[in-house]
C-alpha atoms as a PDB file:
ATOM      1  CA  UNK A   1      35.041 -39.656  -3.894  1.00  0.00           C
ATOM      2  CA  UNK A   2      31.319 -38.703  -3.148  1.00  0.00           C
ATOM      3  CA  UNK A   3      30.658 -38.563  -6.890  1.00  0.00           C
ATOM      4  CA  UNK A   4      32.119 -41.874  -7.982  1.00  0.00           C
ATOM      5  CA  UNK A   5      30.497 -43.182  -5.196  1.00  0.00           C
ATOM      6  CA  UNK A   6      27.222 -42.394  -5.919  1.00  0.00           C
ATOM      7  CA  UNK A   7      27.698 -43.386  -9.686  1.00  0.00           C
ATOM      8  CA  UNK A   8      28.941 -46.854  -8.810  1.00  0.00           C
ATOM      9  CA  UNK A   9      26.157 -47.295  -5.925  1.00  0.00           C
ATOM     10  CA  UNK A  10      23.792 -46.427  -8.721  1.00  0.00           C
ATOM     11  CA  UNK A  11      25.115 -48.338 -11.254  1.00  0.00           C
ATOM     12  CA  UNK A  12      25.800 -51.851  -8.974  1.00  0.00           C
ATOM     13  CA  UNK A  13      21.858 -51.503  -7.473  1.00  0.00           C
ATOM     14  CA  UNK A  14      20.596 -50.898 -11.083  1.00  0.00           C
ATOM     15  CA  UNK A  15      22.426 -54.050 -11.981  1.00  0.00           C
ATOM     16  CA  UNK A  16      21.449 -56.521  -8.855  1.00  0.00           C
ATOM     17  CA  UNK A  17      17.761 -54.655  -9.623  1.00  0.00           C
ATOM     18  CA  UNK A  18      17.703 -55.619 -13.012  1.00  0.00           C
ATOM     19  CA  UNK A  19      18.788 -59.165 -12.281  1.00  0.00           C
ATOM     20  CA  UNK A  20      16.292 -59.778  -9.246  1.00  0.00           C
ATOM     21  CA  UNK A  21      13.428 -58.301 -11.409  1.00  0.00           C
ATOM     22  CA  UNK A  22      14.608 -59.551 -14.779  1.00  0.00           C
ATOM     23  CA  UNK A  23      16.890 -62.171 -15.238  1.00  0.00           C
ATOM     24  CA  UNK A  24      16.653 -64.306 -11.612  1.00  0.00           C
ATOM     25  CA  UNK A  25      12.352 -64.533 -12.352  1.00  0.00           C
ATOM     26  CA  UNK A  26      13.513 -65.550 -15.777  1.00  0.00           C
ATOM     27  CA  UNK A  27      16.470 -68.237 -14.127  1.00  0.00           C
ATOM     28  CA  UNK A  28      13.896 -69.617 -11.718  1.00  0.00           C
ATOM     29  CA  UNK A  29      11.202 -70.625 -14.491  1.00  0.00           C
ATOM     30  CA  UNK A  30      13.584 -71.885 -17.171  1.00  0.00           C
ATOM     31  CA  UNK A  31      15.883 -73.822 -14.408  1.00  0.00           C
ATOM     32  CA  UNK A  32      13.864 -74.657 -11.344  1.00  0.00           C
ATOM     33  CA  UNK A  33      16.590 -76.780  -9.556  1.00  0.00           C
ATOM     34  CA  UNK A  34      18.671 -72.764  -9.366  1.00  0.00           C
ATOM     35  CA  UNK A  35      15.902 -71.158  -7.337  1.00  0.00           C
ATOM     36  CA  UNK A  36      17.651 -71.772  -3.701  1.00  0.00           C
ATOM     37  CA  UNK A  37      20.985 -70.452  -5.449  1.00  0.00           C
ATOM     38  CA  UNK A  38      19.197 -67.404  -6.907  1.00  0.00           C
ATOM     39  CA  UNK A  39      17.567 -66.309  -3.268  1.00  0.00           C
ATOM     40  CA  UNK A  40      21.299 -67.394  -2.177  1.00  0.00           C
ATOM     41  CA  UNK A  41      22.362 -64.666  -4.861  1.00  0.00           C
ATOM     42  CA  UNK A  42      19.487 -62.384  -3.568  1.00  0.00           C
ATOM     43  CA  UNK A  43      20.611 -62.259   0.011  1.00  0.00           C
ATOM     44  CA  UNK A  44      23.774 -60.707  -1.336  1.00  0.00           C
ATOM     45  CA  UNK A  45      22.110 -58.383  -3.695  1.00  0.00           C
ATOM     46  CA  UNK A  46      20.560 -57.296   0.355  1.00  0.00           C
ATOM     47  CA  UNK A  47      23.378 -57.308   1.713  1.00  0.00           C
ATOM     48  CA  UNK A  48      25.489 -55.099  -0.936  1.00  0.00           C
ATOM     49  CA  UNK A  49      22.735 -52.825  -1.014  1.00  0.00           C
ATOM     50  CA  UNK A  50      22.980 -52.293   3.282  1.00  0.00           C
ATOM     51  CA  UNK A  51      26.837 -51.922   2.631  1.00  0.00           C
ATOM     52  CA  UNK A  52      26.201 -49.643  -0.463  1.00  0.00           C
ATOM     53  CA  UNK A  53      23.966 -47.219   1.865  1.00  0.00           C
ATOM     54  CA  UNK A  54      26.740 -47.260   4.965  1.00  0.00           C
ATOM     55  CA  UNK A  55      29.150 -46.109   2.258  1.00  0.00           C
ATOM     56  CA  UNK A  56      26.786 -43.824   0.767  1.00  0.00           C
ATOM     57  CA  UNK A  57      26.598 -41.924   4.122  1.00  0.00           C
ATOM     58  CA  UNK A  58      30.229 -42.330   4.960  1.00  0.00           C
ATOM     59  CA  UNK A  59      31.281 -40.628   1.855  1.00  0.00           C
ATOM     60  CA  UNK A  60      28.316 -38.010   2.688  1.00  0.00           C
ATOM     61  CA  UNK A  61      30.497 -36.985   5.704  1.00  0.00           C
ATOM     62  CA  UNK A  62      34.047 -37.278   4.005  1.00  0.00           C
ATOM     63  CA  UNK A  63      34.652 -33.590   4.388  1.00  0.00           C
ATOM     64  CA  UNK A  64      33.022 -32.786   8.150  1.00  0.00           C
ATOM     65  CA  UNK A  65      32.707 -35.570  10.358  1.00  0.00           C
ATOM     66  CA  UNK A  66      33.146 -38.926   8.674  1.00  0.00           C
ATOM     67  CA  UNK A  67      36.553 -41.250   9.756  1.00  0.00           C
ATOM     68  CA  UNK A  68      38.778 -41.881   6.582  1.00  0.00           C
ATOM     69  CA  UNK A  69      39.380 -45.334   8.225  1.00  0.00           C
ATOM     70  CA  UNK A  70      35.707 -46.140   8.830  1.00  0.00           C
ATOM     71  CA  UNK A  71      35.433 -45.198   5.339  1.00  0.00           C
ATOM     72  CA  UNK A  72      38.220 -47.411   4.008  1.00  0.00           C
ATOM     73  CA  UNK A  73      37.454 -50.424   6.521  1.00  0.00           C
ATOM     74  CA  UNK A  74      33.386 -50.070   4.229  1.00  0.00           C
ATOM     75  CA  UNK A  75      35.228 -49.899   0.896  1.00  0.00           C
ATOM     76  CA  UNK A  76      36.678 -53.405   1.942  1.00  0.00           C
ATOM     77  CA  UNK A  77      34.143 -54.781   3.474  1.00  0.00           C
ATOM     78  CA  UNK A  78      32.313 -54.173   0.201  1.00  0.00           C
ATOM     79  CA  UNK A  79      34.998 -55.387  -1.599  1.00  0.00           C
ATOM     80  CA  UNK A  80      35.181 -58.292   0.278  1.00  0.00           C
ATOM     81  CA  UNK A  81      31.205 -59.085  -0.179  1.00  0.00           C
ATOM     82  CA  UNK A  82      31.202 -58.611  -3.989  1.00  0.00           C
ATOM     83  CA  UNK A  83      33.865 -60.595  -5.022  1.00  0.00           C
ATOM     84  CA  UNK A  84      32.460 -63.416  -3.195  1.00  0.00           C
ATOM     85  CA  UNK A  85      29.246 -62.405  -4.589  1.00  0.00           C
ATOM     86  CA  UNK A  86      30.328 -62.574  -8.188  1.00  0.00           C
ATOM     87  CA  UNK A  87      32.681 -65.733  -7.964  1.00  0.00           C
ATOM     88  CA  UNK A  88      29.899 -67.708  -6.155  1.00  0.00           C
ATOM     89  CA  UNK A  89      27.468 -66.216  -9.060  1.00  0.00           C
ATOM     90  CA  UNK A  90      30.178 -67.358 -12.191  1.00  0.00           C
ATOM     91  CA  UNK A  91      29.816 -70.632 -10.686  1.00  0.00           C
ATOM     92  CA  UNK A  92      26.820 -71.561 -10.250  1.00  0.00           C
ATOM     93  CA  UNK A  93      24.690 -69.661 -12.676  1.00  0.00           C
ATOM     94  CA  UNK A  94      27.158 -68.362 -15.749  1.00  0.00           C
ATOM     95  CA  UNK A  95      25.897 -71.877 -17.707  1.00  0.00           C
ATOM     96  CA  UNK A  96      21.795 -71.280 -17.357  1.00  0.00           C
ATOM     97  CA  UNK A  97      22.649 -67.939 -18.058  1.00  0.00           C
ATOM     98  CA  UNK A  98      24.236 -68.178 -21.077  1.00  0.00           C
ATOM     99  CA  UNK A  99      21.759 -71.556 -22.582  1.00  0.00           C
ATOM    100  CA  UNK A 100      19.245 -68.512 -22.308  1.00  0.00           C
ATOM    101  CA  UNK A 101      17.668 -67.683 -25.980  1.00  0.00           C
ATOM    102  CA  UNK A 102      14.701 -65.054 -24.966  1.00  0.00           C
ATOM    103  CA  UNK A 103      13.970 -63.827 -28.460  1.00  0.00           C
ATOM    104  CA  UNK A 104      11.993 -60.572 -26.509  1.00  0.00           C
ATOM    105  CA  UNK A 105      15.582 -59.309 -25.230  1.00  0.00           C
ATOM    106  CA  UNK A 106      16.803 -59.017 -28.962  1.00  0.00           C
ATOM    107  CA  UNK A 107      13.910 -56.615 -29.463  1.00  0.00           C
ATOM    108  CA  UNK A 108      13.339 -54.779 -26.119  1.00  0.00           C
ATOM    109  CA  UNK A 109      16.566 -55.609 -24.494  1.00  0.00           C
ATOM    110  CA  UNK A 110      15.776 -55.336 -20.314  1.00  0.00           C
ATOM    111  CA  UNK A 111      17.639 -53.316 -17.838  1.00  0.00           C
ATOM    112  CA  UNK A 112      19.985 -55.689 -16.288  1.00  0.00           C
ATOM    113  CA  UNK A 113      21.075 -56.143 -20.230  1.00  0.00           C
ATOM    114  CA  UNK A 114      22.000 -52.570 -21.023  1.00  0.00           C
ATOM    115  CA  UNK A 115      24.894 -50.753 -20.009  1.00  0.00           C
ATOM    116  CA  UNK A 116      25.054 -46.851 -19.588  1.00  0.00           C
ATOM    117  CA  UNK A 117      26.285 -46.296 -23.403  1.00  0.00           C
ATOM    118  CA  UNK A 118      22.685 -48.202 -24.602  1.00  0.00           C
ATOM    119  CA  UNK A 119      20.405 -45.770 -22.183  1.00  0.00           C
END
């Protein structure tokens, strides 16, 4: 448990990382009328991040002193927070997103383009 946790913690903030350093800045200057969606979409990125580091310390504790419950009631929470997250996301940004043509990303692709295999 502690192990996949800490791989998909680290892969979900490099993501959200990627996209508020990367592809939101990028968002925001070719599609101005997005930017209160994007800090919409950043308060989530926050707010997964809080939930990520509860978890993080939950699963820490599995073995000693940490509640299986508490643990499970996170995991849903979390759950919970990043499908909304990604459904709210689809919607209102999937379209901008894909109109983008940034000629740089075909020859230095970013972070928040790359998955694990490309590193």
């Amino acid at each position: 448990m502690r192990a996949h946790c800490l791989a998909f913690c680290s892969a979900l903030n490099r993501h959200h990382a990627g996209e508020d350093g990367g592809a939101f800045p990028e968002l925001a200057r070719r599609f101005p009328e997005l930017r209160p969606v994007l800090e919409e979409l950043r308060r989530d990125h926050r707010l997964v991040e809080d939930s990520l580091r509860r978890l993080q310390a939950l699963a820490g504790g599995l073995d000693r002193t940490a509640d299986p419950a508490e643990v499970r009631r996170e995991l849903d929470s979390l759950a919970a927070l990043i499908k909304t997250h990604f459904v709210y996301e689809e919607k209102r940004i999937v379209s901008a997103l894909n109109a983008l043509d940034a000629p740089d990303w075909r020859r230095s692709r970013h972070e928040f383009l790359c998955t694990d295999v490309e590193r």
